[in-house]
Protein backbone atom coordinates (compact mmCIF):
# COMPACT_ATOMS: atom_id res chain seq x y z
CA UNK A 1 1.81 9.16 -27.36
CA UNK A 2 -0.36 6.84 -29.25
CA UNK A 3 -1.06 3.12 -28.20
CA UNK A 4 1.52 0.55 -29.00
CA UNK A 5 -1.54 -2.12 -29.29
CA UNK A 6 -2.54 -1.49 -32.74
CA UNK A 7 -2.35 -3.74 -36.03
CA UNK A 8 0.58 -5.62 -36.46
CA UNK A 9 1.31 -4.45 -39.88
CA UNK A 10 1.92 -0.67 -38.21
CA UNK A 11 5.37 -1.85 -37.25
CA UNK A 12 8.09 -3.76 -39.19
CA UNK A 13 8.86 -7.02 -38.42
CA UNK A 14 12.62 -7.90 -36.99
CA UNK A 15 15.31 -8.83 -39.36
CA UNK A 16 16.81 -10.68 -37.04
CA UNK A 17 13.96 -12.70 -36.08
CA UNK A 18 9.64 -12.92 -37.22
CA UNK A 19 8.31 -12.28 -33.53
CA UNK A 20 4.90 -11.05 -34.16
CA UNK A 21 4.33 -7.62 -32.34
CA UNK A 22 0.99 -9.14 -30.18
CA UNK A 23 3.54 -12.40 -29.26
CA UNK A 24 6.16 -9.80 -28.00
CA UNK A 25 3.45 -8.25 -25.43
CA UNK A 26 2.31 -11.85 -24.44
CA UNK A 27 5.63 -12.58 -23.28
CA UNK A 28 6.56 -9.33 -21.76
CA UNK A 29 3.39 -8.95 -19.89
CA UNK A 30 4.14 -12.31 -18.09
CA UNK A 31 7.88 -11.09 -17.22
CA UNK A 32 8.64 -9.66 -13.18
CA UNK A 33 9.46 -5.59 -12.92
CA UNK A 34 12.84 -7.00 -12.71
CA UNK A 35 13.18 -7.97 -16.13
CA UNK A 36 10.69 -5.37 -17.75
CA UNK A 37 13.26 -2.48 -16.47
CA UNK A 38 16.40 -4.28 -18.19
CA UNK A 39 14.41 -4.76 -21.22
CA UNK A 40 13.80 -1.36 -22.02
CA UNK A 41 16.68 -0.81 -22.95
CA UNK A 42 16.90 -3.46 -26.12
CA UNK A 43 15.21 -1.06 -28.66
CA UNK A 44 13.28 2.06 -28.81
CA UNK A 45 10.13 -0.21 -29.81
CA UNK A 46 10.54 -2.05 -26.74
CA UNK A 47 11.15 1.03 -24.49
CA UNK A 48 8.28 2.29 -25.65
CA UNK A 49 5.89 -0.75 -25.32
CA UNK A 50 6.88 -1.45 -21.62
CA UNK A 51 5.80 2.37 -20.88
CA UNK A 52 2.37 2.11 -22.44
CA UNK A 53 -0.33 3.34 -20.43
CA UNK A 54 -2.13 -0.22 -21.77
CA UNK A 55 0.86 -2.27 -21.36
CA UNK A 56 1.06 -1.42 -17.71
CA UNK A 57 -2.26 -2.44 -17.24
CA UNK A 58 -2.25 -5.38 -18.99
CA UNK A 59 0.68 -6.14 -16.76
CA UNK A 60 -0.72 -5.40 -13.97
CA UNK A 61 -3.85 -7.32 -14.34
CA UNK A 62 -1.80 -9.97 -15.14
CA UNK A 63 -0.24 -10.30 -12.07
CA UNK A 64 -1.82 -8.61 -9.59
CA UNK A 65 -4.03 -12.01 -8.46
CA UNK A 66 -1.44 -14.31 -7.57
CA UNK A 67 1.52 -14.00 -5.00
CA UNK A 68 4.92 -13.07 -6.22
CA UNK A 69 8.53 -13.11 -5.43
CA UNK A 70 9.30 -9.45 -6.31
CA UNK A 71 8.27 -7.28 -3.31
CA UNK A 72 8.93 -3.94 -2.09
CA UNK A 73 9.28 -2.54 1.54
CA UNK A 74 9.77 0.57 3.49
CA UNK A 75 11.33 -0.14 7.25
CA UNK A 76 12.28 1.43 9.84
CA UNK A 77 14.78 0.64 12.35
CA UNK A 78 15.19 2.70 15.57
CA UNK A 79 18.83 4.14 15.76
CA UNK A 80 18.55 5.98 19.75
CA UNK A 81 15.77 7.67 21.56
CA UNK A 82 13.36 9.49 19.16
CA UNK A 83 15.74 9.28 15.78
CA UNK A 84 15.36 6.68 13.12
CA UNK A 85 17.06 4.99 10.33
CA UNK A 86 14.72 4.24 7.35
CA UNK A 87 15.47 1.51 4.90
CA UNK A 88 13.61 1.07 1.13
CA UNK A 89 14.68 -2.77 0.16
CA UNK A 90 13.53 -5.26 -2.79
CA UNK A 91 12.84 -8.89 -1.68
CA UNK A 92 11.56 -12.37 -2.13
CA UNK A 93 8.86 -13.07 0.11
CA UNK A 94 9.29 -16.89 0.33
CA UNK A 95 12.94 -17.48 0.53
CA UNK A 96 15.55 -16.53 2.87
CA UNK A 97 17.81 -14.48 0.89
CA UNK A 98 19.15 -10.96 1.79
CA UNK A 99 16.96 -8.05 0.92
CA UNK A 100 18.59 -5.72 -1.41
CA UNK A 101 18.82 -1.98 -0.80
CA UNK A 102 17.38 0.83 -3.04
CA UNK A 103 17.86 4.24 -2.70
CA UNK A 104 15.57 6.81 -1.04
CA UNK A 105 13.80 8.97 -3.50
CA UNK A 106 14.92 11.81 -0.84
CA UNK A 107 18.40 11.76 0.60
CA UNK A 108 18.84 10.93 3.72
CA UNK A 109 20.71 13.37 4.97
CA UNK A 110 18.79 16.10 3.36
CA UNK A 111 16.84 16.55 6.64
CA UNK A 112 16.75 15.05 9.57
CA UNK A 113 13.70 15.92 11.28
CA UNK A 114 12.27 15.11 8.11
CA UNK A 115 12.82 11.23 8.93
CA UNK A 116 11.76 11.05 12.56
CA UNK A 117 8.89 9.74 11.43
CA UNK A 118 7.34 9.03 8.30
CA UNK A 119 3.75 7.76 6.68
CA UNK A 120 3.97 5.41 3.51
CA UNK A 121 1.54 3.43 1.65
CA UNK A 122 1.12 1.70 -1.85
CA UNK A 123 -1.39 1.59 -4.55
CA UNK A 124 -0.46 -0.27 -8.20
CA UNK A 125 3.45 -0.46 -7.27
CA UNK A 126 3.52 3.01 -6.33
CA UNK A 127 4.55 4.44 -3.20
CA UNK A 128 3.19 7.35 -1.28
CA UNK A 129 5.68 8.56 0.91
CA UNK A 130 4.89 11.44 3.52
CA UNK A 131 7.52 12.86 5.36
CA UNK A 132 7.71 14.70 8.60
CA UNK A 133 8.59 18.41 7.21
CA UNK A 134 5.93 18.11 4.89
CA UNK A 135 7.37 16.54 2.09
CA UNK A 136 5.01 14.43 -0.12
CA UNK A 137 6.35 12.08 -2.48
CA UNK A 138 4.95 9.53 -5.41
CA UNK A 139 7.34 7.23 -6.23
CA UNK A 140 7.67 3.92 -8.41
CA UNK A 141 10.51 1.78 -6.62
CA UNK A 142 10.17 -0.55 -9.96
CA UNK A 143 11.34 2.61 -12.06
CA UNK A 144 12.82 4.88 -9.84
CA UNK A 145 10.70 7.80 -11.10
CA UNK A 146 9.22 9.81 -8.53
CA UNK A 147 6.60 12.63 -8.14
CA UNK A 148 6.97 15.81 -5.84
CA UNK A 149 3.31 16.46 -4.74
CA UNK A 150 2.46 20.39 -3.26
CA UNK A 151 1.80 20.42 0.12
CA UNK A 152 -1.02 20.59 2.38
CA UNK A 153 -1.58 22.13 5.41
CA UNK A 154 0.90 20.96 7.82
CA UNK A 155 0.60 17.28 9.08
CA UNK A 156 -2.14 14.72 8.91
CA UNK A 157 -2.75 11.21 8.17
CA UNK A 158 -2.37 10.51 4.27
CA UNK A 159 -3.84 7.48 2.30
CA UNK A 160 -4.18 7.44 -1.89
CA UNK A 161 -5.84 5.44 -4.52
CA UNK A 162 -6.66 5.06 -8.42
CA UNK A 163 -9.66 5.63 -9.70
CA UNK A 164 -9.51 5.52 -13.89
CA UNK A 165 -11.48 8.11 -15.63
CA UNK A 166 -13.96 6.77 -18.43
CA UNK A 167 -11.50 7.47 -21.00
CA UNK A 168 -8.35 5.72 -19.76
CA UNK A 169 -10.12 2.96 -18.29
CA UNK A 170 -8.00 0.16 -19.79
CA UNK A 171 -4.81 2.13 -18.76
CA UNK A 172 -2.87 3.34 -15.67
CA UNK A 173 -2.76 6.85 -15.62
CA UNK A 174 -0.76 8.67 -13.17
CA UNK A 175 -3.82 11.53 -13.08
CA UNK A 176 -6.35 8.76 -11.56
CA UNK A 177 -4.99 9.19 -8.25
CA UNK A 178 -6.28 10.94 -5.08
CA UNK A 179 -4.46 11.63 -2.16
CA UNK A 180 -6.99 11.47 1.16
CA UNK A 181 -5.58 13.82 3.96
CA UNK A 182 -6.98 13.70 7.57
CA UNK A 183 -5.62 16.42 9.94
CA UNK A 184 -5.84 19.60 11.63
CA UNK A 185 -6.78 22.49 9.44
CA UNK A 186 -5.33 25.46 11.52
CA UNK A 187 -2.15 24.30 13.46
CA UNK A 188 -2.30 25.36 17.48
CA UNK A 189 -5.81 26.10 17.42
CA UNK A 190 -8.02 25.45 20.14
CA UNK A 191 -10.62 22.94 17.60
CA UNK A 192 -10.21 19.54 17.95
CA UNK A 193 -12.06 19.76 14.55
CA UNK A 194 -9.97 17.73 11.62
CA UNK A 195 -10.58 18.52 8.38
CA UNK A 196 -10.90 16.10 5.55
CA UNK A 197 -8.81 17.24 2.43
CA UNK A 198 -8.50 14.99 -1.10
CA UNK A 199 -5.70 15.86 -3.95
CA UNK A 200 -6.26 15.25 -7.14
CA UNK A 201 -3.03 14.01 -9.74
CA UNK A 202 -5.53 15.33 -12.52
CA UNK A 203 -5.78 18.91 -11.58
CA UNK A 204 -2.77 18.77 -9.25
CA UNK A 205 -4.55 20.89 -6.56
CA UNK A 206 -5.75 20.09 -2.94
CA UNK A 207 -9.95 21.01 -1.68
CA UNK A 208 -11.11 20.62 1.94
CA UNK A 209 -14.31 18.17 1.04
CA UNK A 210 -15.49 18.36 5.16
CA UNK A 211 -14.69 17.52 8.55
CA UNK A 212 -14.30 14.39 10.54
CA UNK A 213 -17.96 13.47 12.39
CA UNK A 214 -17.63 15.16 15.61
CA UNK A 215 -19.75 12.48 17.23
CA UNK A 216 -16.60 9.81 16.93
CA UNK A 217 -13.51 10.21 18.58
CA UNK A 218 -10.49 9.47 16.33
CA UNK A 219 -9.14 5.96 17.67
CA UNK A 220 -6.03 5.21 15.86
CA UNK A 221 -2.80 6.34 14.62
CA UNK A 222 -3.10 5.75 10.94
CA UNK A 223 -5.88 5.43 8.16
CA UNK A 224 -6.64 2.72 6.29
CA UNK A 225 -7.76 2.11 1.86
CA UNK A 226 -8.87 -0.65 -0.11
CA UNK A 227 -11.21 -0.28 -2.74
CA UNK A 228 -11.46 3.34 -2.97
CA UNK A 229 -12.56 3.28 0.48
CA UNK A 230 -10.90 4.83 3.69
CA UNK A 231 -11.37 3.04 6.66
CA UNK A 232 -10.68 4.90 10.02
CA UNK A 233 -11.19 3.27 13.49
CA UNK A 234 -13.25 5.43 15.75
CA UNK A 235 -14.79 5.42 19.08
CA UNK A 236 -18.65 6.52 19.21
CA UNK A 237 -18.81 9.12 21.76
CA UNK A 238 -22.05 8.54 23.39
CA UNK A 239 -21.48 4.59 24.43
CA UNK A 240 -17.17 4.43 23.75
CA UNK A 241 -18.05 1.68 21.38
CA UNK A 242 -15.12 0.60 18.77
CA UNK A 243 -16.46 1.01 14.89
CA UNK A 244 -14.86 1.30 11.50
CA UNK A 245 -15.74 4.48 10.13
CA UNK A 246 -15.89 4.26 5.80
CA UNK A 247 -15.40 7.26 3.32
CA UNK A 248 -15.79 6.84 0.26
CA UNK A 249 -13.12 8.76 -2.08
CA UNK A 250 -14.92 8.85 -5.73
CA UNK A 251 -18.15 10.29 -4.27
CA UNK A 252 -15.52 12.49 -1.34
CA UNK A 253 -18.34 11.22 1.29
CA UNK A 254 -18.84 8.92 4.25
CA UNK A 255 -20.61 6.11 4.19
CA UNK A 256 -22.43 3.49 6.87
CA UNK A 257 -20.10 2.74 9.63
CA UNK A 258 -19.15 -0.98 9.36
CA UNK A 259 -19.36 -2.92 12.14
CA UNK A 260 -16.85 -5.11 14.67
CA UNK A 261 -17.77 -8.30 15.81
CA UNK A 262 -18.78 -8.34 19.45
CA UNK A 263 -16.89 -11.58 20.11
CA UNK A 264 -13.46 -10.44 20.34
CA UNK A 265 -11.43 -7.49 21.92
CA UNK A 266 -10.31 -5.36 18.38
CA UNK A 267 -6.63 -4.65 18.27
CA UNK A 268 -6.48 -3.05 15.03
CA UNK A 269 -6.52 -2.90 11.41
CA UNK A 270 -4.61 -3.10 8.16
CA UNK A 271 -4.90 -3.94 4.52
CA UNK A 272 -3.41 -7.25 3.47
CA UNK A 273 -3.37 -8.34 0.01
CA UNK A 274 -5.96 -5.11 -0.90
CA UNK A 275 -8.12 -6.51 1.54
CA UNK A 276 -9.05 -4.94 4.99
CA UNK A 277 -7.71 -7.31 7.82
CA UNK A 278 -9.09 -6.97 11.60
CA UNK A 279 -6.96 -7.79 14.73
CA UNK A 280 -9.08 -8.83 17.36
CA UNK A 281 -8.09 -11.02 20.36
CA UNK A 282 -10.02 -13.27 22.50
CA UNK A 283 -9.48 -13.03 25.86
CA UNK A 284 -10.34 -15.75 27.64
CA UNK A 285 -8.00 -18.09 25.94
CA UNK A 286 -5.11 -15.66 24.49
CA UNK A 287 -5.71 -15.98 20.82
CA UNK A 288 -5.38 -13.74 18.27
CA UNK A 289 -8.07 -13.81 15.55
CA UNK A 290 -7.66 -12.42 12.05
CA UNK A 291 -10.31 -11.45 10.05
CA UNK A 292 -10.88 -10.41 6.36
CA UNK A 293 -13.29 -8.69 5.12
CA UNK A 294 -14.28 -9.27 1.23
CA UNK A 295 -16.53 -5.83 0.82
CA UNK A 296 -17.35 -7.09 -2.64
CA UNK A 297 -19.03 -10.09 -2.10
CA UNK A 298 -20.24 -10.33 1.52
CA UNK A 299 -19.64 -7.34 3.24
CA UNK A 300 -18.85 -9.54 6.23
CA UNK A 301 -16.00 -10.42 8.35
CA UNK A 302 -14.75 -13.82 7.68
CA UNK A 303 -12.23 -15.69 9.46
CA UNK A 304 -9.02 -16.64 7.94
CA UNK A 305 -6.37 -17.52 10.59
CA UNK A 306 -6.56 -18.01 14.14
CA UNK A 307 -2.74 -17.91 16.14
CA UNK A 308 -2.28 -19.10 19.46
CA UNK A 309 -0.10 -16.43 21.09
CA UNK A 310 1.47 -14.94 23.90
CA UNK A 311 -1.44 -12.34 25.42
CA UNK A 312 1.34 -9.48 24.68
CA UNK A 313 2.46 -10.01 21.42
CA UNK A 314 1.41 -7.39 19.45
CA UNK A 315 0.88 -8.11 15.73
CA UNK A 316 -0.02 -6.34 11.95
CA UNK A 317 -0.56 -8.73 9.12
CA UNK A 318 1.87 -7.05 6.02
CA UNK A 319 1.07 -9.46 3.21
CA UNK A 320 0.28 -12.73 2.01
CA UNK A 321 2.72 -15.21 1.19
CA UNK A 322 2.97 -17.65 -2.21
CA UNK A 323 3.24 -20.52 0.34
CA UNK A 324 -0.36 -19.51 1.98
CA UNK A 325 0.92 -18.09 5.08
CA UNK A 326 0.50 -14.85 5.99
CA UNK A 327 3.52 -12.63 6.93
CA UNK A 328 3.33 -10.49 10.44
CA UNK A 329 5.67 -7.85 12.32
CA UNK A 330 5.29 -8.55 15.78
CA UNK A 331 5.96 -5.02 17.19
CA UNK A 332 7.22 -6.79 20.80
CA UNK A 333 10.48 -7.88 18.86
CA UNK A 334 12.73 -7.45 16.20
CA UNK A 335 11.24 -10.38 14.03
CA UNK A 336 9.23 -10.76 11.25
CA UNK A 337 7.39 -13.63 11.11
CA UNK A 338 4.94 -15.44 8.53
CA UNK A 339 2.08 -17.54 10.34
CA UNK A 340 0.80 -20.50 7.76
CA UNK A 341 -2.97 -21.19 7.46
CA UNK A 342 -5.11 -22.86 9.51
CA UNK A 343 -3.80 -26.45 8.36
CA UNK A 344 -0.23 -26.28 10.06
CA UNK A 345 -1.08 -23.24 12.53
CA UNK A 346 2.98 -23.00 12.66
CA UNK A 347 5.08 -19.71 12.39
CA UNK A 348 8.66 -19.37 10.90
CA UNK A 349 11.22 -16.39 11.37
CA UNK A 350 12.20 -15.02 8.09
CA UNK A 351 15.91 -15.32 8.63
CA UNK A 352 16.57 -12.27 6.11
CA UNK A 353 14.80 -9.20 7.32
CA UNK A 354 15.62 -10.46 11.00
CA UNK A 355 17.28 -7.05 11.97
CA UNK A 356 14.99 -4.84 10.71
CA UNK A 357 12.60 -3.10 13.39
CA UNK A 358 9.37 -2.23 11.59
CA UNK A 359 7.77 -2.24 8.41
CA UNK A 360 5.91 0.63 7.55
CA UNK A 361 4.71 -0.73 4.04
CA UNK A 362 5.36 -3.77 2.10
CA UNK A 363 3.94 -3.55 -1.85
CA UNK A 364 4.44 -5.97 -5.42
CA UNK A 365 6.03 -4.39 -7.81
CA UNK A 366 4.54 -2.80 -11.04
CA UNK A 367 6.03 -0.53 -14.13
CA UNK A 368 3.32 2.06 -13.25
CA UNK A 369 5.29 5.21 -14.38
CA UNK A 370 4.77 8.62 -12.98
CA UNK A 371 4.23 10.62 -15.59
């Protein structure tokens, strides 16, 4: 399909009205999701427009900067021993009304064992969604398209990102994404080797690219992206040292380990507002420390928040907040929480998710389509 963003003259103007074409995008590019999905349904011109490769990017540069009210999440909220309900909801980060339910891209009931557990994580609005039976998904909550992707070999940790070719650049393709897989490549083998596999949207295949270094041991439960970069937390085998181990998805190799700082005790990390986020704790006065790390600039940790906390609470920052607080799950309750910044150092239950167990990813949303 060709470009909507051409000369004006290419299209005729309203009867109704003498909106120039290039005012139309203006406004629609500064609209929520929300809107943009009623919208398309005005006129064919219009339906077209908001599903333009450019558009989409234009939109999503647009907005992708600053907080805003239109979120996404995936939770999950323990049902007995071992089984799980999981929940996909919209919802306004800084009020305190009731998040609204969307439906799964997979039913529910289509498998169980399928939705013991389950890995999810977001790039551009769109939602990778690995289930337990080996069911990998794509899907655009915004749209409600979705994208069945072949499967690997059996389990592993998944991660994904974009990465726009030279000719689509200005656009958001749906075949600039790789899918990172870190798992076992024979199942009930003797190895503890892991093999490192990368899909491609583009050619729609999977390629084993290496293995995980066998001098680290593999520290953590999930992997970690931002920037095109996979972070993994490791333990170096020779002095049981903590580290960050960083591979690189373009170039499909690792690169220099980055480093933890030796003042605190690390708890973990996550990506917060596409930026990697430590959890480290100091022990002799039971605080928690965040750090962020801006790999663009610095390529150093630097402190945002410091919480003063109970020594047990266990916490993973989920996404910044339009106020300037930071929200948390605190996985030694029920609540989510959002801790301000350092000039009120208070924390405030967020009344509307307060029965939900866990998030297991939290995105803005974007008209990214899937195909």
């Amino acid at each position: 399909m060709d470009s909507l963003f051409v000369p004006i003259s290419k299209y005729p103007r309203s009867t109704q009205n003498n909106i120039p074409h290039d005012i139309i995008i203006d406004i629609l590019t500064q609209l929520p999701v929300k809107s943009l999905i009623r919208f398309k349904s005005v006129c064919k011109l219009w339906y077209s427009l908001i599903k333009d490769d450019k558009f989409i990017k234009q939109h999503y540069d647009t907005h992708k900067n600053y907080c805003q009210k239109n979120y996404f999440a995936v939770c999950r909220r323990q049902k007995m021993k071992n089984q799980f309900d999981y929940y996909h909801y919209t919802m306004e980060l800084d009020s305190t009304s009731i998040a609204s339910l969307v439906e799964s891209p997979v039913p529910i009931d289509q498998s169980p064992i399928a939705f013991r557990k389950i890995q999810c994580f977001s790039c551009n609005g769109i939602l990778l969604i690995a289930y337990n039976n080996d069911i990998i998904i794509m899907w655009n909550p915004a749209t409600r398209e979705s994208r069945r992707i072949p499967p690997s070999k059996t389990g592993g940790l998944y991660n994904f990102c974009y990465f726009p070719s030279i000719e689509c650049y200005s656009s958001v393709n749906i075949e600039g994404y790789k899918i990172f897989r870190l798992g076992p490549g024979v199942i009930n083998s003797d190895s503890n080797d892991m093999d490192i596999d990368i899909f491609s949207t583009k050619s729609n295949t999977w390629k084993t690219v290496g293995l995980f270094p066998p001098n680290y041991y593999f520290e953590d439960s999930r992997i970690y992206m931002s920037d095109g970069i996979v972070y993994i937390m490791a333990e170096r085998k020779e002095s049981e040292n903590c580290t960050i181990l960083r591979f690189c998805l373009e170039r499909e190799e690792f690169q220099e380990e980055l480093l933890i700082p030796n003042t605190i005790s690390p708890r973990g990390v996550n990506v917060v507002g596409e930026k990697l986020c430590l959890i480290g704790s100091l022990e002799d006065n039971y605080k928690i420390r965040v750090y962020c790390l801006y790999m663009k600039k610095t390529n150093s940790w630097n402190e945002i928040l410091t919480i003063q906390l109970p020594f047990k609470t266990c916490l993973k920052p989920l996404s910044f907040i339009k106020d300037g607080g930071i929200m948390f799950q605190n996985y030694m309750s029920k609540y989510v929480f959002k801790a301000y910044n350092s000039t009120t150092h208070n924390c405030t239950i967020l009344q509307f998710i307060v029965n939900i167990m866990l998030f297991l990813c939290i995105t803005k949303c974007f008209p990214s389509h899937m195909y």
